[in-house]
Protein backbone atom coordinates (compact mmCIF):
# COMPACT_ATOMS: atom_id res chain seq x y z
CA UNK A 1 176.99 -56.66 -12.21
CA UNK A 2 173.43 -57.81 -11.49
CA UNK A 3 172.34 -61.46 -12.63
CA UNK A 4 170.03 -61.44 -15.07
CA UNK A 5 167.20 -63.67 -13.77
CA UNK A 6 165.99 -65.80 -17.39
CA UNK A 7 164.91 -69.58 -17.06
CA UNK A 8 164.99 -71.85 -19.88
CA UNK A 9 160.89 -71.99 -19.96
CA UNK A 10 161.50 -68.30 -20.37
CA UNK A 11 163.97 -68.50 -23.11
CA UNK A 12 161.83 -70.98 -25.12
CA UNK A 13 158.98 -68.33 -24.55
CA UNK A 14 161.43 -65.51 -25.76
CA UNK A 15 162.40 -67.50 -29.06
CA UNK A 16 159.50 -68.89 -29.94
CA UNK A 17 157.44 -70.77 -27.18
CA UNK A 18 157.84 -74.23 -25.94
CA UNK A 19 155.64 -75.59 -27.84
CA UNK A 20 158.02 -75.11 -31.51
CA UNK A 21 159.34 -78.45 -31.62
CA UNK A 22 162.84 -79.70 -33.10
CA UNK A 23 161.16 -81.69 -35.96
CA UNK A 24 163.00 -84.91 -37.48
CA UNK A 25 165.52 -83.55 -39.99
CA UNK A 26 166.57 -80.63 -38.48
CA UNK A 27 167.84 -83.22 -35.29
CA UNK A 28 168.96 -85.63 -37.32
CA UNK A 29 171.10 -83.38 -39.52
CA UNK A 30 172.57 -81.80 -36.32
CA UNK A 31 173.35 -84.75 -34.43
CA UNK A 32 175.21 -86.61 -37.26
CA UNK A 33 177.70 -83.66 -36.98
CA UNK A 34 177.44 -82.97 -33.30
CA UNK A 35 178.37 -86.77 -33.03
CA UNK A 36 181.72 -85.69 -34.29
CA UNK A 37 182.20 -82.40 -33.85
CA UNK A 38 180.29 -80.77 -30.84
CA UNK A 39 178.53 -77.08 -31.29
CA UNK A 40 179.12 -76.79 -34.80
CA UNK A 41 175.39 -78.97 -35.85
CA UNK A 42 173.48 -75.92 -35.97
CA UNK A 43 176.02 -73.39 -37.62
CA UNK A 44 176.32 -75.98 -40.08
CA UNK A 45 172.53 -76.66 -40.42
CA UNK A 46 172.82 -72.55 -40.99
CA UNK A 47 175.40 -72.61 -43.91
CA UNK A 48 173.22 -75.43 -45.25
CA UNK A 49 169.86 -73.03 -45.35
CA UNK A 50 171.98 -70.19 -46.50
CA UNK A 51 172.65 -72.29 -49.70
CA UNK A 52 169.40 -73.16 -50.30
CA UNK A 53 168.19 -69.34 -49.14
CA UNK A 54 170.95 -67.82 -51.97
CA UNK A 55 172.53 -65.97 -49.49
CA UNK A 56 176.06 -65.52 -48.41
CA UNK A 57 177.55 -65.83 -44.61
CA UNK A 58 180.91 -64.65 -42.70
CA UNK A 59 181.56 -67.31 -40.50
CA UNK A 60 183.78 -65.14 -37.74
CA UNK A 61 185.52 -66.87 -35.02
CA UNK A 62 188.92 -66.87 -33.51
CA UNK A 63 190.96 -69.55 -33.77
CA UNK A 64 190.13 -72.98 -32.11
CA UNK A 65 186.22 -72.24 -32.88
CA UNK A 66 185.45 -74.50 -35.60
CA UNK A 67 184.60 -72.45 -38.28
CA UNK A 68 186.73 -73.71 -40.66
CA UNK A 69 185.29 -76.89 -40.26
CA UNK A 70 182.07 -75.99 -40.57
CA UNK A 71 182.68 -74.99 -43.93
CA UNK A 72 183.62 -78.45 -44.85
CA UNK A 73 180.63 -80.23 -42.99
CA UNK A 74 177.69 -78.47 -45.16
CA UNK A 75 176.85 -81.09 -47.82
CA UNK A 76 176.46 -80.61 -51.84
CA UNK A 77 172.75 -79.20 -52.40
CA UNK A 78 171.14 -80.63 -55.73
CA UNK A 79 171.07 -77.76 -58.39
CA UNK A 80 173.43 -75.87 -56.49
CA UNK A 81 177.32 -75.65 -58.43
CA UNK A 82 179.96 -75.81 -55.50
CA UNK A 83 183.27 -74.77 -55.45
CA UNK A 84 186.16 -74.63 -53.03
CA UNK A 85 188.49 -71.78 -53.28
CA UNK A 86 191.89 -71.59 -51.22
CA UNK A 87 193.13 -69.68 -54.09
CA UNK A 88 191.09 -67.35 -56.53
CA UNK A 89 192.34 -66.94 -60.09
CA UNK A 90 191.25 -65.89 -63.01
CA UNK A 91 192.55 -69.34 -64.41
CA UNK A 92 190.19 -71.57 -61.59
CA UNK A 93 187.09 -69.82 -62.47
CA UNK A 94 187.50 -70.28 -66.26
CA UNK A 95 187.99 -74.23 -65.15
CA UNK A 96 185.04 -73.89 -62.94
CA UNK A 97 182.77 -72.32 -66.24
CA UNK A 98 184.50 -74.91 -68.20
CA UNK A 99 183.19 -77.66 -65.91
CA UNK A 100 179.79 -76.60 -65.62
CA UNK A 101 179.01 -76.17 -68.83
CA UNK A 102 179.75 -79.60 -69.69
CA UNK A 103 182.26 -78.37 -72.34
CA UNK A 104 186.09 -79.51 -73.39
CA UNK A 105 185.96 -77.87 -76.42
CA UNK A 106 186.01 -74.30 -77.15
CA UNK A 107 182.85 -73.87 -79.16
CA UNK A 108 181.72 -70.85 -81.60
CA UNK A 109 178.16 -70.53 -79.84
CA UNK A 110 179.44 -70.80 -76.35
CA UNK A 111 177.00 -68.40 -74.43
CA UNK A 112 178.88 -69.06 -70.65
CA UNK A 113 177.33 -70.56 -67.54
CA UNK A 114 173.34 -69.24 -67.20
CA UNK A 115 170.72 -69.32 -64.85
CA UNK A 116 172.89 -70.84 -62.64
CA UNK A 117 172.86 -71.38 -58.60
CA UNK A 118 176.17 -71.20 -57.57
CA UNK A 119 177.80 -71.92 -53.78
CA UNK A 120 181.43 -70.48 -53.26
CA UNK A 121 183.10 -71.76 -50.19
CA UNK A 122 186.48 -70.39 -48.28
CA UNK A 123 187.70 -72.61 -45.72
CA UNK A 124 189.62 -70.30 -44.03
CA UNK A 125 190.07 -66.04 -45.62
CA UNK A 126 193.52 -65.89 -44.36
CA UNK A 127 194.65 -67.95 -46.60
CA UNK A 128 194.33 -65.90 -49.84
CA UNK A 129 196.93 -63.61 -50.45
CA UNK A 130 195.61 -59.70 -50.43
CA UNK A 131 196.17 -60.27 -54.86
CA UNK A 132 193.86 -63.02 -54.51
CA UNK A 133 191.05 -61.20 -51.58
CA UNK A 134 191.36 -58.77 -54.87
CA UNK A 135 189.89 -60.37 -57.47
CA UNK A 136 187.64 -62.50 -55.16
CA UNK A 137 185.88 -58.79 -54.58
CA UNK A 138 185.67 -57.55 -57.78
CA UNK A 139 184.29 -61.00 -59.68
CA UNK A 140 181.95 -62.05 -57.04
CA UNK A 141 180.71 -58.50 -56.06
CA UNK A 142 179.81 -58.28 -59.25
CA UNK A 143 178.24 -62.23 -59.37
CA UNK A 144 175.87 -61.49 -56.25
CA UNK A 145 174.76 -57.70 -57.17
CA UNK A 146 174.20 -58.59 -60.97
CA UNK A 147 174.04 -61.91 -61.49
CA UNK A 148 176.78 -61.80 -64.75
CA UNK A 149 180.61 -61.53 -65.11
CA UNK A 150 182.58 -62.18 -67.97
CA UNK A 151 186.09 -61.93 -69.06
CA UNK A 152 186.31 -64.00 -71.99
CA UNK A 153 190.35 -64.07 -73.48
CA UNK A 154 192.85 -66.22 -75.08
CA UNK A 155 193.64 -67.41 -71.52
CA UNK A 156 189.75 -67.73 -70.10
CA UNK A 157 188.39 -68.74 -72.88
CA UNK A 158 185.03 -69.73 -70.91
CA UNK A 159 185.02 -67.12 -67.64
CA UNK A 160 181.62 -65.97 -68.29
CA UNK A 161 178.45 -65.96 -65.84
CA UNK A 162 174.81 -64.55 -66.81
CA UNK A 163 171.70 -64.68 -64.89
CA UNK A 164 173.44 -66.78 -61.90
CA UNK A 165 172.68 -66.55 -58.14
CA UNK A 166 175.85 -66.62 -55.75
CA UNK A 167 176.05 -67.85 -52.07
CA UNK A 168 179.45 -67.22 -50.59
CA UNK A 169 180.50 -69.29 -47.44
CA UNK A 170 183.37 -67.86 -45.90
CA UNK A 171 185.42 -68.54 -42.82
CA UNK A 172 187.61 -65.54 -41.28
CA UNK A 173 189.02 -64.47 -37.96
CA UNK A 174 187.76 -61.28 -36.04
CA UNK A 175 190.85 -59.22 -37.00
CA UNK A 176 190.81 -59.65 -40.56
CA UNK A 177 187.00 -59.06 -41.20
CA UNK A 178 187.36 -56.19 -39.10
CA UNK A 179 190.49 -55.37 -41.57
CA UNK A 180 188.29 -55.60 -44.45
CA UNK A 181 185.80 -53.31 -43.70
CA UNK A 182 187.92 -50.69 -42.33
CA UNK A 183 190.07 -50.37 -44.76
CA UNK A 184 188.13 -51.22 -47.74
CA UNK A 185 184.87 -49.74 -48.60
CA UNK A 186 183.76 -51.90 -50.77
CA UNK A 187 184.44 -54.59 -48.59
CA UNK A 188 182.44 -53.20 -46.26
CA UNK A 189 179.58 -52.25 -48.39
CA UNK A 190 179.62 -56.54 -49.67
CA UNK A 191 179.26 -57.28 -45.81
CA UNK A 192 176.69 -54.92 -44.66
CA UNK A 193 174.52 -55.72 -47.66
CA UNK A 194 175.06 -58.84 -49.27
CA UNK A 195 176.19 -61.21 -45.92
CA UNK A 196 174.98 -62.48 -42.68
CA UNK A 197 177.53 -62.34 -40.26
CA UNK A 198 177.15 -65.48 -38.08
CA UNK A 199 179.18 -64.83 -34.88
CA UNK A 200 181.03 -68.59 -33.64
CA UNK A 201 180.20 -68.77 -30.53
CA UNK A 202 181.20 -72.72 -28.90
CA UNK A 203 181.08 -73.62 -25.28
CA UNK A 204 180.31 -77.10 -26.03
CA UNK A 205 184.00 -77.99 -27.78
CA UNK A 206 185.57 -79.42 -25.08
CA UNK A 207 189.01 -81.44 -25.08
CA UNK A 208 190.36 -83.14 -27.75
CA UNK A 209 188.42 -83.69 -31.22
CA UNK A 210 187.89 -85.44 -34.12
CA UNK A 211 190.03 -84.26 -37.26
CA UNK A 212 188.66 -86.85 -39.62
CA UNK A 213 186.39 -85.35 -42.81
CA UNK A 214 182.89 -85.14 -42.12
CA UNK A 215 179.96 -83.84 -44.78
CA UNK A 216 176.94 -84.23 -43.38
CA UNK A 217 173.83 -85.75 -45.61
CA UNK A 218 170.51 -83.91 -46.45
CA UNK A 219 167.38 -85.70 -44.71
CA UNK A 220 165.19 -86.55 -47.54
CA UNK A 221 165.19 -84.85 -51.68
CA UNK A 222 164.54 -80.55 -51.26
CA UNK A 223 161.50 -79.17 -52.71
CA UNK A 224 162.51 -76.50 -55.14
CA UNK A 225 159.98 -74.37 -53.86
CA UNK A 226 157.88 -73.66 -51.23
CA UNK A 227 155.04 -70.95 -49.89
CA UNK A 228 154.20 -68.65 -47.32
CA UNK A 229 150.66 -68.06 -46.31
CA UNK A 230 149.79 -64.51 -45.79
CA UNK A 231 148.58 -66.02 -42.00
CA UNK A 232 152.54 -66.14 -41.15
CA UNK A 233 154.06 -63.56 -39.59
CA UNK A 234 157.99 -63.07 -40.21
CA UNK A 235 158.13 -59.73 -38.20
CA UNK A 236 160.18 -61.44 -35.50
CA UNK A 237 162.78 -62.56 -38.38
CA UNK A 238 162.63 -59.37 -40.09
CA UNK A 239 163.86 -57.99 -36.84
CA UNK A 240 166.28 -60.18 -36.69
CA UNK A 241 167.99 -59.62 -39.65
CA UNK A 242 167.32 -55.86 -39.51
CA UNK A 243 170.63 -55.69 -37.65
CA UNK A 244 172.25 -58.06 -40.10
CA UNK A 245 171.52 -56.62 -43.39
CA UNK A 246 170.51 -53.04 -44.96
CA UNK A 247 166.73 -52.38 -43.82
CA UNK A 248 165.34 -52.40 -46.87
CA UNK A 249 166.86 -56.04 -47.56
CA UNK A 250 165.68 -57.56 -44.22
CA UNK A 251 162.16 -58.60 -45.44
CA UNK A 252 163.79 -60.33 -48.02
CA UNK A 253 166.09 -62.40 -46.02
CA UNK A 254 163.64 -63.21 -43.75
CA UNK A 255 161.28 -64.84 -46.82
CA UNK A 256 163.90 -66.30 -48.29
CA UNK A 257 165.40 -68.22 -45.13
CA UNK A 258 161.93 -68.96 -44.03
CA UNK A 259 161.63 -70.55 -47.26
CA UNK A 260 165.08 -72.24 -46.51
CA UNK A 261 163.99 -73.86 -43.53
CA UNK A 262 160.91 -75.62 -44.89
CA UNK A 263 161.92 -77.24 -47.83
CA UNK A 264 164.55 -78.50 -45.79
CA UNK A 265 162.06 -80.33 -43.95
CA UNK A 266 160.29 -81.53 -47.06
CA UNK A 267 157.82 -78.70 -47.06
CA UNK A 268 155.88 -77.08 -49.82
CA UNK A 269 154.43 -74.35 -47.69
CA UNK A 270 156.28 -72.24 -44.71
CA UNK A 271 154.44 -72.26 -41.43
CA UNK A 272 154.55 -70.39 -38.44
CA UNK A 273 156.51 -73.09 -36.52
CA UNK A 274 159.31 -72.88 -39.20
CA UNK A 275 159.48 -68.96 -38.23
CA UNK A 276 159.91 -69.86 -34.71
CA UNK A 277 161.90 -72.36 -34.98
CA UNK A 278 164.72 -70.56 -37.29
CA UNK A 279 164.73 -67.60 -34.57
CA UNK A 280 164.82 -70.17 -31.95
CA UNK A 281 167.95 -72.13 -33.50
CA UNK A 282 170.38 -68.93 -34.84
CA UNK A 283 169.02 -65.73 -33.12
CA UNK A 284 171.97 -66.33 -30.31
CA UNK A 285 174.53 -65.78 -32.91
CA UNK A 286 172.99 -63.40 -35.24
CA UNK A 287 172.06 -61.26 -32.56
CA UNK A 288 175.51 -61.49 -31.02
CA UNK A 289 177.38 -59.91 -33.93
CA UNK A 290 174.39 -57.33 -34.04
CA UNK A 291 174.96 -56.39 -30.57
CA UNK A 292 178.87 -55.67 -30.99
CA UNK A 293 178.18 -53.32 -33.89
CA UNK A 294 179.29 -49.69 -33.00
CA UNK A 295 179.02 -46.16 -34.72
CA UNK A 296 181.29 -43.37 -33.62
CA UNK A 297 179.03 -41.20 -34.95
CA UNK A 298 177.13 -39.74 -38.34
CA UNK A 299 180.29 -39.16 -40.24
CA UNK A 300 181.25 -42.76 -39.71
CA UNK A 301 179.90 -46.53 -40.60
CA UNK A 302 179.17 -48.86 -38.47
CA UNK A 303 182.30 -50.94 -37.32
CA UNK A 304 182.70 -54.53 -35.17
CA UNK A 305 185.84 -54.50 -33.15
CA UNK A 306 187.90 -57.12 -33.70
CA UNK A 307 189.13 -57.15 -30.10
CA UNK A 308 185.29 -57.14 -28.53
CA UNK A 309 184.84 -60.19 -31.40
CA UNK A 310 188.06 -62.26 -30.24
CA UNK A 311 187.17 -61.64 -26.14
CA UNK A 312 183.42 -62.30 -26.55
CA UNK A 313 184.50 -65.54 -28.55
CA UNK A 314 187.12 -66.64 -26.22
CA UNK A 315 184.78 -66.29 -23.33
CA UNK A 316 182.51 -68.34 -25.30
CA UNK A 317 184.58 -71.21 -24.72
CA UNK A 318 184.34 -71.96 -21.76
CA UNK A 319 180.82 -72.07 -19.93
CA UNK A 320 182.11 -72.32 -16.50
CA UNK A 321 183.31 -68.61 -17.28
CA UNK A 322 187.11 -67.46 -17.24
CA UNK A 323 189.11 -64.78 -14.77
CA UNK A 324 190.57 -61.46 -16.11
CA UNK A 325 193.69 -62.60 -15.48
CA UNK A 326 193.33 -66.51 -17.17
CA UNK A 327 191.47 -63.83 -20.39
CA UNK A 328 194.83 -62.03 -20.43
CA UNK A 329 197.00 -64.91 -20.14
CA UNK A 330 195.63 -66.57 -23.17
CA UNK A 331 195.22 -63.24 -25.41
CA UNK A 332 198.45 -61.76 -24.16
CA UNK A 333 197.40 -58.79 -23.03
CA UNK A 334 197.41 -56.76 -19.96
CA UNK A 335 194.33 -57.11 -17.89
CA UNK A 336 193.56 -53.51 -17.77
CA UNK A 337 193.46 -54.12 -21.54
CA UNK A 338 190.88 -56.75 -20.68
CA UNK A 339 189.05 -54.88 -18.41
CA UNK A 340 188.26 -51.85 -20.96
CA UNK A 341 187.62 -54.64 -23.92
CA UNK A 342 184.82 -56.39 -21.00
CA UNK A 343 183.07 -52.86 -20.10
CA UNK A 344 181.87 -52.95 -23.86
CA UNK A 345 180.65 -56.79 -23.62
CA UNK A 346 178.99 -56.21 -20.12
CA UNK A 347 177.30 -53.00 -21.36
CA UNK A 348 175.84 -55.01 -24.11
CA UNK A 349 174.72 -57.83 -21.91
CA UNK A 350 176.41 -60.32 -24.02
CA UNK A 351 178.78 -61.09 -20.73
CA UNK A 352 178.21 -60.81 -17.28
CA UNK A 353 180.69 -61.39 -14.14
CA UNK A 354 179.91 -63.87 -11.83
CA UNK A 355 182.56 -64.12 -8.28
CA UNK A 356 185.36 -62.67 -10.17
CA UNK A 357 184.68 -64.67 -13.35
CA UNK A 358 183.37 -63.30 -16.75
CA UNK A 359 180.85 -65.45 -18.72
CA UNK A 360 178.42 -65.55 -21.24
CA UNK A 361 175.08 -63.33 -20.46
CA UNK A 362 172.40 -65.59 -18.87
CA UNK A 363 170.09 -66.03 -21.74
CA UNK A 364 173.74 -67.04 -24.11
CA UNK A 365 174.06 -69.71 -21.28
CA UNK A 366 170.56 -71.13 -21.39
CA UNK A 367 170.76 -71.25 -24.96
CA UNK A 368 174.02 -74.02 -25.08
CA UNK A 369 172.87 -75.61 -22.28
CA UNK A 370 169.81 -76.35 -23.77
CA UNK A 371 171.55 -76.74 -27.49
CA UNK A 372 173.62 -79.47 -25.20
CA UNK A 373 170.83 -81.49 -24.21
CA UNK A 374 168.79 -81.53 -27.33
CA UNK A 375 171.67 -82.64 -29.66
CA UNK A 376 173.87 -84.70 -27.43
CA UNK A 377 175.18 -87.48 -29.59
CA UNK A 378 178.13 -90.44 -28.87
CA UNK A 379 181.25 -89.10 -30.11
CA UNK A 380 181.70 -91.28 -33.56
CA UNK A 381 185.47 -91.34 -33.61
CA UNK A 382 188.27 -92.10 -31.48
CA UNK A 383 189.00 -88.50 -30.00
CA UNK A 384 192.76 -87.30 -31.32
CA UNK A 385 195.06 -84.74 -30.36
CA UNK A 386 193.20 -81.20 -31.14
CA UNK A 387 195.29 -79.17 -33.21
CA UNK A 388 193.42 -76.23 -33.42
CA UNK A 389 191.13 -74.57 -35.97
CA UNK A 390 190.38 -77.78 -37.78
């Protein structure tokens, strides 16, 4: 296959122009994590804008990746109620009401948990039992597309929501989110309109790593609002999310994370930099997932393989780029299985084959490299024995 011919001065001009700088929280908040946990600064930097944005995110990567640690990096956001969930009963969210409201006491004029921001996190999918996916569905569909649940009983004497704003951050492996939204419509329906689906995508975890707990600290206090002049021009991430979300739904993301990416900064008004420099940091693994979606034609949705999502992943791994036959040996498959799963990837451009190795596409490659030399940071830790998905 033909090089593509892309120079970094070419990417910057692609994603933004060289001239949208990294300003002074968004490094600092990436290198404090990249210090101990390298390529995951700027997914976490994009679970952290996604709480402040009020939107939800499937954090897809195979295993070794680092998305369940991402999860755990992204810090507490003030007025923001945050939850872990490894299990999701009935019984934990009526504890959850219970705590935010303050109350120990079942009250006559109890009116449930209002006006509410509200940040569910999933360290790793797998982990709930298909009972548990279940009700996770059902309450929290109904959370993020109306704002109120309640189920108010002897048992859950407090389960009740009105008028609250949900942001889901979930980990989950290719095959099961692929599961999901085959099999469930619903599920499916939840992902295509309600989450960004931010492909992991980590050449830079090399070796051994850290496995102590990290959460990462917010620069400075977050506005709790901020403008955007009519002179800014959000086309680009309009685009961008265009393949992410339901058309129709796309402006809106792209206000709301533009938004996102100010007040991080300690901005009351969005400018034309902060555009660029959101497509700049996350457009590689938005447009990623994008790229893999498929539709075998009208009478169908659109699906993600979970095969192209584990190859393209596991070829993200490794910069250098891997054989067919090293690909096979670690997915244990043939490598004429390999070989049809890489004519989809190379069609797309999101791989290309370089003297019998397979690697990411050029403009993928100029990306990390220059993500590499913008965040490097000391490792913090003693490096231990990697055990995996961490």
């Amino acid at each position: 296959m033909k090089e593509l011919e892309l120079s970094l001065s070419d990417f910057f001009a692609m994603v933004g122009g060289s001239a949208t700088a990294i300003t002074e929280p968004i490094e600092a908040f990436v290198k404090q994590i990249e210090a101990s946990y390298k390529g995951l600064g700027i997914p976490a930097l994009y679970a952290t804008l996604s709480i402040l944005a009020n939107k939800s995110v499937f954090f897809i990567g195979g295993r070794g990746t680092g998305k369940t640690r991402i999860i755990c990096c992204v810090p507490e956001v003030e007025s923001h109620e945050t939850e872990k969930f490894d299990t999701f009963t009935m019984g934990e969210l009526d504890s959850l009401c219970k705590k935010i409201a303050g109350k120990y006491d079942f009250p006559t004029d109890y009116e449930g948990v209002q006006n509410k921001n509200l940040v569910f996190k999933v360290k790793d999918f797998s982990t709930l039992s298909e009972y548990h996916r279940e009700i996770f569905l059902t309450i929290c569909s109904k959370i993020a597309l109306d704002g109120d649940y309640q189920h108010i009983t002897t048992l859950t004497p407090y389960l009740k929501f009105e008028n609250c704003k949900l942001a889901m951050l979930i980990a989950i492996q290719p095959r099961l989110y692929s599961l999901l939204c085959y099999r469930f419509t619903q599920w499916e329906n939840m992902s295509s309109d309600r989450f960004t689906k931010f492909l992991i995508l980590n050449p830079l975890r090399k070796g051994s790593t850290n496995d102590v707990d990290l959460v990462a600290t917010l620069p400075r206090k977050i506005p709790t609002d901020a403008t955007i002049p009519e002179t800014v021009d959000l086309s680009k991430l309009t685009e961008l999310f265009n393949g992410q979300v339901s058309e129709g739904r796309a402006y809106l993301y792209s206000r709301d994370y533009a938004t996102a990416i100010a007040k991080f900064q300690g901005k009351t008004e969005v400018s034309q930099d902060d555009v660029d420099l959101f497509y700049k940091l996350f457009s590689p693994y938005l447009e990623s997932f994008t790229k893999l979606q498929q539709r075998e034609d009208l009478d169908h949705t659109v699906t993600v393989s979970s095969g192209h999502l584990e190859l393209l992943t596991e070829i993200a791994k490794h910069l250098e780029g891997r054989t067919k036959a090293e690909l096979a040996t670690k997915l244990m498959v043939t490598p004429r299985h390999i070989e049809r799963e890489l004519e989809f990837l190379l069609g797309k451009e999101l791989v290309r084959e370089l003297e019998d190795k397979y690697m990411l596409s050029t403009e993928l490659t100029e990306f990390f490299n220059w993500y590499k030399d913008t965040f490097s940071a000391t490792m913090s830790q003693p490096q231990k024995e990697n055990k995996g998905d961490i």
